[in-house]
Protein backbone atom coordinates (compact mmCIF):
# COMPACT_ATOMS: atom_id res chain seq x y z
CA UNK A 1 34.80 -15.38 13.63
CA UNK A 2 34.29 -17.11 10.42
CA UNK A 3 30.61 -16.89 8.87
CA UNK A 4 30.68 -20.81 8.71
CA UNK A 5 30.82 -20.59 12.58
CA UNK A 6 28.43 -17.98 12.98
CA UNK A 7 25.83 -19.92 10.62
CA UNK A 8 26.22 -22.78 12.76
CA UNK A 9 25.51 -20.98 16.29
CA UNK A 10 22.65 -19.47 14.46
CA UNK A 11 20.99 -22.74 13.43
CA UNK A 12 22.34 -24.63 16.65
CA UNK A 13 20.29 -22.08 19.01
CA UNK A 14 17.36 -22.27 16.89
CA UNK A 15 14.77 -24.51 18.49
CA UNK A 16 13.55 -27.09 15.71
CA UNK A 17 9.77 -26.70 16.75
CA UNK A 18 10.08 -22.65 16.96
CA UNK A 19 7.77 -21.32 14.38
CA UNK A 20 8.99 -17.48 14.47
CA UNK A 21 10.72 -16.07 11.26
CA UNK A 22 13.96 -16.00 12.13
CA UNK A 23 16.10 -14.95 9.53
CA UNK A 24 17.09 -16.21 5.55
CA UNK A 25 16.03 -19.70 6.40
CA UNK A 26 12.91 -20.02 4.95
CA UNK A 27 12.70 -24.07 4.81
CA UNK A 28 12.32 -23.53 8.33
CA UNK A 29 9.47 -21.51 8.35
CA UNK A 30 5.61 -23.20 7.92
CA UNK A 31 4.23 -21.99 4.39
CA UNK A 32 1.82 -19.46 6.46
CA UNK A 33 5.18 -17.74 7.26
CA UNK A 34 6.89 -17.38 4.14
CA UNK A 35 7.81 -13.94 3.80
CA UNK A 36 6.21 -11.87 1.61
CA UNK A 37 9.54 -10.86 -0.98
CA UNK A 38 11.35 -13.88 -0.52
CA UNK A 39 10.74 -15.06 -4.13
CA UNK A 40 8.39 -18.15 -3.06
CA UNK A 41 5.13 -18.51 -3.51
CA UNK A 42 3.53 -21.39 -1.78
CA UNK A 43 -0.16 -21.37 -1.89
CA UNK A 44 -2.04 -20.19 0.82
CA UNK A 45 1.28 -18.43 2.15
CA UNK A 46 1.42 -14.47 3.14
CA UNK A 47 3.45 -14.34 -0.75
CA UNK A 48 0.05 -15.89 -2.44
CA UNK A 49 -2.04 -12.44 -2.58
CA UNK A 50 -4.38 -14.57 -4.75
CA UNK A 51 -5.65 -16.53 -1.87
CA UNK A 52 -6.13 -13.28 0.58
CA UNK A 53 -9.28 -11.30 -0.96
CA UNK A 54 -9.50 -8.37 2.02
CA UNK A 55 -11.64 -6.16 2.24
CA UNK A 56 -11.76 -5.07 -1.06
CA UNK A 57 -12.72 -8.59 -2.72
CA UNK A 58 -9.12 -8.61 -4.59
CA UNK A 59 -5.69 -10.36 -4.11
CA UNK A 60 -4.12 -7.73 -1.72
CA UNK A 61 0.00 -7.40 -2.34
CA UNK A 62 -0.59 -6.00 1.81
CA UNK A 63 -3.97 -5.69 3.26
CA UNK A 64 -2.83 -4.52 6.44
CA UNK A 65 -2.91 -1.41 4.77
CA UNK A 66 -6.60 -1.45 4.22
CA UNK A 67 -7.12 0.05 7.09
CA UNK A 68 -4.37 3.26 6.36
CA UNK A 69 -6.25 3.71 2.97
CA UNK A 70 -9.26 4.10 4.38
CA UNK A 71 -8.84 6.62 6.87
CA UNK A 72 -7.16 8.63 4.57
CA UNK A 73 -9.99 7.92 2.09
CA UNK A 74 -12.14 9.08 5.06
CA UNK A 75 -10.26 12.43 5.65
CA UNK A 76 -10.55 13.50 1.96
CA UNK A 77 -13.91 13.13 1.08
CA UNK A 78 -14.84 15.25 4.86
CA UNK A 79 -12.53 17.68 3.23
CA UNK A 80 -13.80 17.38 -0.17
CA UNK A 81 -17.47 17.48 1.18
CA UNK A 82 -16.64 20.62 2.96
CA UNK A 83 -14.74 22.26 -0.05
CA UNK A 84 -17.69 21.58 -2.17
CA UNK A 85 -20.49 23.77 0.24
CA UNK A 86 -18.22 26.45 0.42
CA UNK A 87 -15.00 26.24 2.29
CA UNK A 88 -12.28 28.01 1.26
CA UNK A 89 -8.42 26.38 2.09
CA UNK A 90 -5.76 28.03 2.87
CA UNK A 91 -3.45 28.47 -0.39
CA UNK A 92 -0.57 27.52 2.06
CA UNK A 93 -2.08 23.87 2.24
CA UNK A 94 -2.06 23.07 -1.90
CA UNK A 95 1.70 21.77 -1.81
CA UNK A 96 0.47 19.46 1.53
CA UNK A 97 -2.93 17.85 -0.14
CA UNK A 98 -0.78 17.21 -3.19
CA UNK A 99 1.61 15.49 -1.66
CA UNK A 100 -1.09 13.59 0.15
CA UNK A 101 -2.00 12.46 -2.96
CA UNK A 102 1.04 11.12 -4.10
CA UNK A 103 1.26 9.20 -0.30
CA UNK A 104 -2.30 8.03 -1.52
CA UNK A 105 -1.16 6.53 -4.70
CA UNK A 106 2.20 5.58 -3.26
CA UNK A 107 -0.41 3.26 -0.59
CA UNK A 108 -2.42 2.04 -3.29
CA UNK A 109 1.00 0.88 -5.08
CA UNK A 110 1.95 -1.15 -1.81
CA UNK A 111 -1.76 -2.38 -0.96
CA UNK A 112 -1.80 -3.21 -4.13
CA UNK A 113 1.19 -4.54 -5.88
CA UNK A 114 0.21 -1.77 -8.83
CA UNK A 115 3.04 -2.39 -11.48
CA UNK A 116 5.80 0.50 -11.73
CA UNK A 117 4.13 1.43 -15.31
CA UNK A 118 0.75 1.49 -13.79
CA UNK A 119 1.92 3.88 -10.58
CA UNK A 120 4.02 6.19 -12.98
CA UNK A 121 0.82 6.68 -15.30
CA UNK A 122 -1.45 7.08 -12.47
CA UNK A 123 1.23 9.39 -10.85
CA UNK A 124 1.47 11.52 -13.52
CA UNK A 125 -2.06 12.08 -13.99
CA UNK A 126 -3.29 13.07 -10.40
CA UNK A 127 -0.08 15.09 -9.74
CA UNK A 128 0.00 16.95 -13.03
CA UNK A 129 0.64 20.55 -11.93
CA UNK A 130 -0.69 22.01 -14.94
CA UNK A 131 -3.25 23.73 -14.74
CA UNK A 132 -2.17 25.28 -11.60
CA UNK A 133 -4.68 24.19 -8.79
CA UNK A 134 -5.83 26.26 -5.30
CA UNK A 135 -5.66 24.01 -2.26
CA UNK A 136 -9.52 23.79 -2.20
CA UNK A 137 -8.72 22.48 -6.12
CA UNK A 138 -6.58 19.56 -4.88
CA UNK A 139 -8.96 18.69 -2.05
CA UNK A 140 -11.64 18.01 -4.39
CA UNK A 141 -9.13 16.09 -7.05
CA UNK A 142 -7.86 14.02 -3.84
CA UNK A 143 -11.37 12.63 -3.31
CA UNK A 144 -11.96 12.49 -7.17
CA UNK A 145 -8.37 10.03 -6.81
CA UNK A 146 -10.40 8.02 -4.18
CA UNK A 147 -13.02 7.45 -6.56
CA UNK A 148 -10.59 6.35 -9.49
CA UNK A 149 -9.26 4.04 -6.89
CA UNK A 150 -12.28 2.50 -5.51
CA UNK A 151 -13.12 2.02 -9.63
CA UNK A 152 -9.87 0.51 -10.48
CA UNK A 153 -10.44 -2.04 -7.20
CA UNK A 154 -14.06 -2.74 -8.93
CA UNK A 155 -12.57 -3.73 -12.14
CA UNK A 156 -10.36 -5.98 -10.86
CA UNK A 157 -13.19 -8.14 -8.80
């Protein structure tokens, strides 16, 4: 079937007053339902992260992740709290809390629309290997990453 005939049953079964993203046609959509990536910005659309403050008081590139970053920011300062009066973890866990760091910092990236420079700096600063860190080590820097990131989201307010 030729694409000219498929583009046509497409927009012929599409009900003019239906509001739901449906595909590449974004004249179609109201400007609350731009898609965020689509290369428009429309004010007051999902693509205008200026207008959406969040929870953290800044332009959010994808706040529903707010919630994600804070549970994880919740699980490493118990862990970091516990580390710090004397809890010892397993050396088996060190490769896992470092890679939870870099799914941290890979969040904030998203949440955040952090520039690739940015992230890579930031990457290679919390993940640095050198000196070699115990697991109870990188619980205490994944917290200490939290705190960076909660200081980076007050000097953007």
């Amino acid at each position: 079937m030729p694409v000219v005939t498929v583009l046509a049953l497409v927009l012929a079964a599409q009900n003019p007053t239906d509001t739901t993203p449906s595909g590449p046609f974004i004249g179609t959509l109201p400007n609350k339902d731009v898609p965020m990536g689509a290369g428009v910005t429309v004010p007051g659309s999902k693509a205008d992260v200026t207008s959406q403050t969040g929870t953290y008081g800044i332009g959010q590139a994808k706040p529903e992740l707010a919630a994600q970053a804070e549970e994880r920011k919740g699980d490493a300062l118990k862990l970091a709290d516990q580390v710090r009066k004397g809890a010892v973890v397993p050396a088996e866990f060190a490769p896992k809390l470092r890679e939870a760091i870099d799914g941290d910092l890979t969040l904030w990236r998203e949440q955040f629309g952090v520039s690739r420079d940015e992230y890579k700096t930031m990457r290679r600063e919390w993940l640095a290997e050198k000196p070699a860190r115990t697991a109870s080590e990188w619980a205490v820097r994944r917290a200490d990453w939290f705190a960076a990131r909660d200081a980076w989201i007050a000097s953007k307010k």
